[in-house]
Protein backbone atom coordinates (compact mmCIF):
# COMPACT_ATOMS: atom_id res chain seq x y z
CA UNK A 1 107.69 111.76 122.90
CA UNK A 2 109.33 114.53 124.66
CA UNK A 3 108.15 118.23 125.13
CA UNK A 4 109.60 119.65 122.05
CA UNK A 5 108.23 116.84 119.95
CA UNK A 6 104.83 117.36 120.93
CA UNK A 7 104.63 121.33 121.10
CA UNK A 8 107.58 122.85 119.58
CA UNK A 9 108.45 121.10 116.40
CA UNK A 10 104.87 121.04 114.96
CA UNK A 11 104.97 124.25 115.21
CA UNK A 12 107.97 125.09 113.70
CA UNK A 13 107.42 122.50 111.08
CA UNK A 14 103.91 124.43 110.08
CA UNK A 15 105.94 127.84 109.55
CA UNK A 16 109.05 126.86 107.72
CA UNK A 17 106.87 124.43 105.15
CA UNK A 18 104.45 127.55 104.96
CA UNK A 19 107.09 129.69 103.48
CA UNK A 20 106.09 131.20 100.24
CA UNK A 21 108.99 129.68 98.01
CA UNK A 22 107.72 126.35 99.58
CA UNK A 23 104.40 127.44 99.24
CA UNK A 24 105.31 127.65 95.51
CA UNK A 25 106.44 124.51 94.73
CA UNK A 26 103.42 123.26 96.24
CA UNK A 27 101.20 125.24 93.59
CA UNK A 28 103.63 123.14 90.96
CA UNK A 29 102.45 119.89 92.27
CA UNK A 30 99.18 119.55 94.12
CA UNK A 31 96.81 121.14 91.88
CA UNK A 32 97.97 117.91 89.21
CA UNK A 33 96.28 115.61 91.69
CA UNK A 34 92.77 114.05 90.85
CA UNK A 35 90.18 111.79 91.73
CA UNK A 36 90.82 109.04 94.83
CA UNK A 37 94.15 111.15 96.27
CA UNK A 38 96.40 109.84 99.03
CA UNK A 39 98.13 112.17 100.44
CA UNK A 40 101.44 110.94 102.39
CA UNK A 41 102.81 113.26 105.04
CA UNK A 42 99.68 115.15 105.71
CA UNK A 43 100.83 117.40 108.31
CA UNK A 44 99.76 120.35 109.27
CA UNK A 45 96.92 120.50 105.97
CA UNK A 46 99.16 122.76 103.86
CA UNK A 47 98.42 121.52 100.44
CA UNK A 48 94.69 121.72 100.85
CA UNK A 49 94.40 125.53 99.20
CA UNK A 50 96.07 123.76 96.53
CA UNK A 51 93.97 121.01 95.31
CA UNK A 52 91.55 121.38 92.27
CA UNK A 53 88.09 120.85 93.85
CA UNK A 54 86.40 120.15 90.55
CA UNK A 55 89.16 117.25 90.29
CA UNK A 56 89.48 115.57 93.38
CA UNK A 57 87.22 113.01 94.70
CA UNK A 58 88.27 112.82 98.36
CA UNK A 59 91.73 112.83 100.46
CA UNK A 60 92.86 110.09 102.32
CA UNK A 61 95.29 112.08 104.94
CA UNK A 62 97.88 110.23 106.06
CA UNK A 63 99.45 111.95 109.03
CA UNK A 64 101.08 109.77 112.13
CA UNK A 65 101.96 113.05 114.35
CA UNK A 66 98.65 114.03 116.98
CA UNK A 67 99.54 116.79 116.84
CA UNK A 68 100.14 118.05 113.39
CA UNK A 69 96.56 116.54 113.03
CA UNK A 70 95.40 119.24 115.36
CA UNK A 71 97.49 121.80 113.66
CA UNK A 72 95.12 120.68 110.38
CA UNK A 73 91.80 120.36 111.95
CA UNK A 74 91.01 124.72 111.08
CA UNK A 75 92.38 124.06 107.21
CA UNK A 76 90.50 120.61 107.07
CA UNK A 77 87.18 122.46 108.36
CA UNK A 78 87.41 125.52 105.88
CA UNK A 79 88.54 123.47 102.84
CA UNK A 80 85.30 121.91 102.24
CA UNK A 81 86.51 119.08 100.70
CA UNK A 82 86.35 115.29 101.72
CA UNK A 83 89.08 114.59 104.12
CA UNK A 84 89.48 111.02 105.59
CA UNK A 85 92.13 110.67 107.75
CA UNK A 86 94.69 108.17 108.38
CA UNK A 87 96.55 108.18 111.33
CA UNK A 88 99.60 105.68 110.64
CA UNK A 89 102.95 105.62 108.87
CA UNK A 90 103.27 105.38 105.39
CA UNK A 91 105.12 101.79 105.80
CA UNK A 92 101.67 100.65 107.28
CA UNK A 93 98.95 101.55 104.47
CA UNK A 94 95.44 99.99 105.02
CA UNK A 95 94.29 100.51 101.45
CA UNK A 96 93.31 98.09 98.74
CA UNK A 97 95.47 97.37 96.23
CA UNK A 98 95.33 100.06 93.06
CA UNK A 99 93.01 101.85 94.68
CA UNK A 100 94.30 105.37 94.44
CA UNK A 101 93.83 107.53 91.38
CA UNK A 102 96.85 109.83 92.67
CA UNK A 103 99.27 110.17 95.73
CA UNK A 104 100.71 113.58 96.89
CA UNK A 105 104.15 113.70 99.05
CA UNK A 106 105.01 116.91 99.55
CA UNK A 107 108.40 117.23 101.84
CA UNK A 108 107.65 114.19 103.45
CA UNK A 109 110.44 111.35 102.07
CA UNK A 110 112.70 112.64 103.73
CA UNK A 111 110.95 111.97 107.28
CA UNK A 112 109.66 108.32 106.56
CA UNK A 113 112.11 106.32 108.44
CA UNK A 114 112.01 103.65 105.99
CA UNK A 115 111.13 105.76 102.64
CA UNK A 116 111.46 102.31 100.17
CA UNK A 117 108.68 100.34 102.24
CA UNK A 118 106.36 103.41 102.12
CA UNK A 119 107.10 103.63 98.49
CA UNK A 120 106.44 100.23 97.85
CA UNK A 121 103.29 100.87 99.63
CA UNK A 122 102.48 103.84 97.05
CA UNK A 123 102.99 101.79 94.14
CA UNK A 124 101.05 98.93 95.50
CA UNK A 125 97.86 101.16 96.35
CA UNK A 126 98.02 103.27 92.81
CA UNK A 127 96.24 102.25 89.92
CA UNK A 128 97.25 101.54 86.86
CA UNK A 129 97.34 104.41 85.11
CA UNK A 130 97.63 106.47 88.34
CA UNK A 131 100.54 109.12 89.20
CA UNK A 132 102.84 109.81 92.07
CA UNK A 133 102.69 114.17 92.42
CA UNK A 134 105.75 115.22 94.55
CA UNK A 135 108.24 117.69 95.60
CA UNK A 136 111.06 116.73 97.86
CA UNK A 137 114.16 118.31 98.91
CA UNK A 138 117.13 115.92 99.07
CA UNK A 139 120.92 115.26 98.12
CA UNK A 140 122.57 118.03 96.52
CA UNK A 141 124.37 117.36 92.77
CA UNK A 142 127.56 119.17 94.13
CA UNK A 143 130.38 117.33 96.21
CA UNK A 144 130.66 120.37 98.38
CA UNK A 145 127.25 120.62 99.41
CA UNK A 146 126.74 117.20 99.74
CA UNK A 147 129.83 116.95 102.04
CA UNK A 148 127.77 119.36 104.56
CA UNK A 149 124.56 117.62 103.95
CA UNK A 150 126.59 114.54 105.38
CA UNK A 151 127.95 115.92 108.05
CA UNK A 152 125.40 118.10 109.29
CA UNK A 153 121.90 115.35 108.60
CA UNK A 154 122.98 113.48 112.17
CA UNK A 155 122.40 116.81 114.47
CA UNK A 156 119.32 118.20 111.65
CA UNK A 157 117.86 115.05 111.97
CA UNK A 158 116.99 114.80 115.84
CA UNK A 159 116.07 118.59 115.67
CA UNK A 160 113.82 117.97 112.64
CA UNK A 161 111.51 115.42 113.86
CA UNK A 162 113.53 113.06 111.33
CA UNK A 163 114.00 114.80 108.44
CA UNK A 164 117.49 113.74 106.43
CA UNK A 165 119.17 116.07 104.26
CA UNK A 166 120.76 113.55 101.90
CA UNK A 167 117.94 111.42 100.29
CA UNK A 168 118.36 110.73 96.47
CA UNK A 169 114.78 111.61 95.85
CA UNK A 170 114.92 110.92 91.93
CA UNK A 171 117.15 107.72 92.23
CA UNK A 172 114.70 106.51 95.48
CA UNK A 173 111.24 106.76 93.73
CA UNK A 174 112.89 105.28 90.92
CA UNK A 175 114.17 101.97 92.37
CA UNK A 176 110.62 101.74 93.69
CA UNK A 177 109.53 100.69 90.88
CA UNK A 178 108.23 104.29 89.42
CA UNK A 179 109.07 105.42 85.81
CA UNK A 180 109.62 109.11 86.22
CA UNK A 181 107.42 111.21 84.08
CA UNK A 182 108.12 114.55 84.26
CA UNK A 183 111.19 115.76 86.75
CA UNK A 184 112.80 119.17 87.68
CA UNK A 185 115.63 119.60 89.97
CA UNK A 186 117.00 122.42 91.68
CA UNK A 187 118.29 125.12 94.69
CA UNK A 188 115.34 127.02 95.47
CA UNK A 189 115.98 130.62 96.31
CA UNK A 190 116.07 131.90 99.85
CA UNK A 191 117.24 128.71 100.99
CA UNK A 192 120.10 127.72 102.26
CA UNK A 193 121.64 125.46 99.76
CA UNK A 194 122.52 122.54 102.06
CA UNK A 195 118.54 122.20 102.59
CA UNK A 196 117.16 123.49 99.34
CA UNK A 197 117.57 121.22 96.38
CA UNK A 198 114.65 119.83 95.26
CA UNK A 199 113.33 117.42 93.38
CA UNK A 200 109.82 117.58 92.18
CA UNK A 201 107.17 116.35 89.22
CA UNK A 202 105.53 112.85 88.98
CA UNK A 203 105.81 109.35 88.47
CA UNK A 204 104.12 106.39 87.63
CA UNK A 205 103.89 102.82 88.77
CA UNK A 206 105.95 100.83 86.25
């Protein structure tokens, strides 16, 4: 892992997801979350303000990246709620089968470099009964944008630790076996629009 892997992008990954338009769309989706929660795509521990304490059980924190672990560790110890991590890739969960009440991806399908074996994971590990809380941002509705998401996701995603531009969030969790619930899709403001449609609500294991 090179220099800018290790020091730089965590870093800029932590301030860019901390924005307060993301921040908002995190308030839409995290606070839904209860009992046993997964959370995919931990990172640097920006959803924890977010979660309902009187809800939530305990958080199984899923984070590969060292050091967006360490980035967490201040939020983790000042939350004071139960955080267990997990430090592998959503393709490799260790959990039981349906034994998650909820999962929570927040910006983090579009990193997974193979997105349908983590989601088969989720859907394997949720309950019956359970729901999938996320917000993603992904492939534009509009040919012209989606013609610069194309041509622009090879350079973004070396500089952004992975991140594609051009995932069909809605159409992805779907064909993972996930009946969506409640969806809302859109360009959030501030952004630029080649980056900033997202998809967010939740799903359920069908």
């Amino acid at each position: 892992m090179s220099f800018y892997e290790r020091r730089i992008l965590p870093l800029l990954v932590n301030c860019v997801c901390g924005s307060p338009v993301i921040e908002h769309q995190r308030r839409l989706v995290v606070p839904q979350a209860t009992g046993r929660v997964l959370e995919i795509g931990f990172g640097s521990g920006l959803n924890l303000e977010h979660y309902d304490r009187t809800r939530v059980e305990w958080i199984w924190a899923l984070e590969p990246s060292a050091s967006m672990r360490t980035l967490a560790a201040p939020r983790v110890a000042r939350s004071g709620l139960d955080v267990r991590p997990l430090d592998m890739r959503g393709e490799d969960l260790p959990l039981p089968d349906k034994s998650v009440d909820s999962v929570v991806m927040t910006y983090t399908l579009c990193t997974i470099p193979d997105a349908t074996a983590a989601m088969k994971q989720v859907r394997r590990v949720l309950r019956p009964g359970g729901k999938l809380h996320f917000c993603e941002h992904g492939a534009a509705p509009d040919a012209g944008v989606r013609r610069w998401q194309d041509r622009l996701d090879p350079l973004w995603t070396r500089l952004a630790g992975g991140c594609h531009l051009n995932r069909p969030m809605a159409s992805l969790i779907a064909s993972s076996g996930f009946r969506l619930d409640d969806v809302q899709m859109a360009y959030l403001p501030g952004t630029p629009r080649f980056a900033g449609y997202n998809t967010w609500g939740a799903a359920s294991p069908g």
